[in-house]
Each structure stands twice: as structure tokens, then as C-alpha cells.
Protein backbone atom coordinates (compact mmCIF):
# COMPACT_ATOMS: atom_id res chain seq x y z
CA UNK A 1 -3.39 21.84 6.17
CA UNK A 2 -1.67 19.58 8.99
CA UNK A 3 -2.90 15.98 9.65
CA UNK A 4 -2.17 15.23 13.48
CA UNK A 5 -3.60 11.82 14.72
CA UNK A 6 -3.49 11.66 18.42
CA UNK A 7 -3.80 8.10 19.65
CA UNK A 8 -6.89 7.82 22.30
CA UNK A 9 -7.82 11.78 22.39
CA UNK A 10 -10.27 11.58 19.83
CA UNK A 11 -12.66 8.80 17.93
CA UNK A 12 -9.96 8.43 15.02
CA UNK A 13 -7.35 7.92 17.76
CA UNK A 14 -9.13 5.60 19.40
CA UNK A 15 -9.56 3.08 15.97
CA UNK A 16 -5.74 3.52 15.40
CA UNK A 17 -5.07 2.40 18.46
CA UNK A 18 -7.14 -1.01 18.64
CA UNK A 19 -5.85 -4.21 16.78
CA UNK A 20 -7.54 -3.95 13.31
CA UNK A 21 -9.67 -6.80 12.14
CA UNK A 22 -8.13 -9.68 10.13
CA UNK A 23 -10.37 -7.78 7.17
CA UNK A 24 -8.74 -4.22 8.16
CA UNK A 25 -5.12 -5.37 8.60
CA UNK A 26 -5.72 -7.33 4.98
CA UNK A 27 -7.28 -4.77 2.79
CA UNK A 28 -4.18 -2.02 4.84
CA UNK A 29 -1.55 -4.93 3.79
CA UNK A 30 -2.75 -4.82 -0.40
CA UNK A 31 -3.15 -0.73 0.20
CA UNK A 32 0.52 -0.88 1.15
CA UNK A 33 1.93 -3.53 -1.83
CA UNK A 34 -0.04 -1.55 -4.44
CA UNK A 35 1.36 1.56 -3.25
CA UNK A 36 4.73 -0.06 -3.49
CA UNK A 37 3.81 -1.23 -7.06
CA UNK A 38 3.13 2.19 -7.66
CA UNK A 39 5.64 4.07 -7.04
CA UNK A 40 8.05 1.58 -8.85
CA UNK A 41 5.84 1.85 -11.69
CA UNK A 42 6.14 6.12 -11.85
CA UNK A 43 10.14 5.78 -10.79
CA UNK A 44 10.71 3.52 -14.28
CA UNK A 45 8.02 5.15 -16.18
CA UNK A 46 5.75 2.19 -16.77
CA UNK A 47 2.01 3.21 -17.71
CA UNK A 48 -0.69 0.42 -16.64
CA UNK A 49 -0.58 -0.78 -20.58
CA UNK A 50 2.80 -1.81 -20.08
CA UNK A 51 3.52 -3.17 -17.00
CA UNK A 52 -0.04 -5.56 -18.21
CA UNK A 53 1.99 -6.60 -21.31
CA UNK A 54 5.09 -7.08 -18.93
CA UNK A 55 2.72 -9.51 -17.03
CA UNK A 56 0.65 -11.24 -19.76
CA UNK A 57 -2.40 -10.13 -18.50
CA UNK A 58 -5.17 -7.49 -19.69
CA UNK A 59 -4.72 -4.11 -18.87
CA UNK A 60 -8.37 -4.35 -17.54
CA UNK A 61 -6.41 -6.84 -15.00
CA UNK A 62 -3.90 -3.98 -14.17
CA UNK A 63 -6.62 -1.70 -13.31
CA UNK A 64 -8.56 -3.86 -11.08
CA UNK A 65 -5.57 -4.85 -9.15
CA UNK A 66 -4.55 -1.24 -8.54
CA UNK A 67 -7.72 0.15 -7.26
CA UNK A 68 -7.38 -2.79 -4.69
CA UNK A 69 -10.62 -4.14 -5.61
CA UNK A 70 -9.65 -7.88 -5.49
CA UNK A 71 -7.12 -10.22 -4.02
CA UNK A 72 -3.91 -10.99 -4.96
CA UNK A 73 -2.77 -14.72 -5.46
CA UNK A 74 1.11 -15.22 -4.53
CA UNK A 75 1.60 -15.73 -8.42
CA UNK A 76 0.29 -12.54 -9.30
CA UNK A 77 2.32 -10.56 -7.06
CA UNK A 78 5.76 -12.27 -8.09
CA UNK A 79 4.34 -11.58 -12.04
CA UNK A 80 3.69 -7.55 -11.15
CA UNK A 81 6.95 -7.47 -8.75
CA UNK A 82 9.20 -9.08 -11.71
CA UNK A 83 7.33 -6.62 -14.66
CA UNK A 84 8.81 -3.44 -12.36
CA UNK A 85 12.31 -5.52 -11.57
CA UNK A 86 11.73 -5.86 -8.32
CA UNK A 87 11.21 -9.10 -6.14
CA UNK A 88 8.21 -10.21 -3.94
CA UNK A 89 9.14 -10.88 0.12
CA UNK A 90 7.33 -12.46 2.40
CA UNK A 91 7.46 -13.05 6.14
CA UNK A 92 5.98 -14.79 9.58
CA UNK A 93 6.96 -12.32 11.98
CA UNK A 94 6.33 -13.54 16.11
CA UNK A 95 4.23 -10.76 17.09
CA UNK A 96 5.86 -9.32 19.54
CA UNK A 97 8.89 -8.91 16.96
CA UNK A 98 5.49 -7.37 14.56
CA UNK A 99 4.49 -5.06 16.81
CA UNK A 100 8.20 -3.10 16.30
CA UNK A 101 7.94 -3.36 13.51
CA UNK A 102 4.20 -2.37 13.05
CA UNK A 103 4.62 0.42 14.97
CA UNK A 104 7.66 1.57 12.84
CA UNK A 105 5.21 1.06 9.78
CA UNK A 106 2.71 2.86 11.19
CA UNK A 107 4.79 5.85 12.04
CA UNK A 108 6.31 6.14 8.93
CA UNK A 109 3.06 5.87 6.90
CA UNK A 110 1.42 8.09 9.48
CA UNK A 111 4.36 10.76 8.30
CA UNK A 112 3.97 9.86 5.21
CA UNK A 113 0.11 11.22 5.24
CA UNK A 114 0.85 14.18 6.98
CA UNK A 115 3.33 15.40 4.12
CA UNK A 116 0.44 14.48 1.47
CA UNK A 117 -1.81 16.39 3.55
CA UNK A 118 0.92 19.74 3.97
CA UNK A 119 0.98 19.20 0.38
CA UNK A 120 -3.04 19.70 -0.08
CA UNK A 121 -2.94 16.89 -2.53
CA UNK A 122 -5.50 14.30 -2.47
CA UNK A 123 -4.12 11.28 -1.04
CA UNK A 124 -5.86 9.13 -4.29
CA UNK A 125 -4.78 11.65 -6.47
CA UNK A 126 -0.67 10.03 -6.04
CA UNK A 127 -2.13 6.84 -6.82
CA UNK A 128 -2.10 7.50 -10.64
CA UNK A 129 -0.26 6.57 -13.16
């Protein structure tokens, strides 16, 4: 199976193409550090148990923050970045330097699907650790 997302052909085209709402663009943006956290997580082989003893928190904690179900406070991130070795960055971006680089983002990710899809895995099903 081959995901192809045309941009303004079709109803999913035309919702990529608008600016998403401050809610869309936030709950993409923890999608997208969780997904980071993840795969750092299965590259050093740290199960949810661990990586909540590597942050001092419950592993009921762990699980909540990687289904994406809540926010993340700034402290929380830099406690799950440090548990995998790995270091929280943030940026202001002028938009017109963001769109680049959103667009770049978005084309990578969009690749990124279409190989999960070629792959006939479910796209939640990578998620796991």
C-alpha cells in the first residue's frame, strides 16, 4: 500500500495545506518530541520501567506521557531528554525562516509515513516499546 497526499486535490490535501490551529500545531509538536523520545528509547534499549526510574517518576507517568495524553512542562522534557542522554532544544523561529523549515519537516515526516505505510505496519504499532 502507497500513501500519496496531494496538497489541494482532495479533502485531506486541502487540511494539509491550511495553517493548523494553535491546538493542531501543539498536539503535532508533542506527537513529534515523543516520537523522538521513542526512538532514542528502542536505539539504547530502555523499556518504559527504566527510563521512569532514570527520571524519578512512576512508570504510570511514562505511560501517560507517551500516549501524548497530557502536556509536557519544560522540566519534564529536560528529565526524559537527560534519562535517554540526549539534550532538550528549543527555538523562536521568525516565520518566514519556520515556514522552510516547516515545510522541510513536513516533507520529511510526510516520507516518513509513506515508508510505514509501504511497510503495511500500523503507524501506532512503531510507537511501542
Amino acid at each position: 500500500m502507497k500513501l500519496i497526499i496531494t496538497r489541494g486535490d482532495n479533502e485531506l490535501g486541502r487540511r494539509f495545506s491550511r495553517t493548523p490551529s494553535v491546538a493542531g500545531e501543539t498536539e503535532y509538536k508533542k506527537l513529534m518530541i515523543v516520537e523522538d523520545l521513542l526512538q532514542l528509547m528502542k536505539e539504547q534499549g530502555i523499556s518504559r520501567t527504566e527510563l521512569a526510574k532514570r527520571m524519578g517518576v512512576q512508570p504510570s507517568r511514562v505511560t501517560s506521557m507517551l500516549t501524548g495524553s497530557n502536556n509536557f512542562t519544560i522540566a519534564t522534557l529536560v528529565r526524559a531528554a537527560r534519562a535517554v542522554g540526549a539534550e532538550l532544544q528549543q527555538h523562536l523561529v521568525p516565520v518566514t525562516a519556520a515556514i522552510s523549515q516547516t515545510a522541510k519537516a513536513k516533507k520529511a515526516e510526510m516520507l516518513r509515513l509513506t515508508r510505514v505505510a509501504e511497510e503495511g505496519k500500523p503507524y501506532r504499532a512503531s510507537r511501542r516499546t
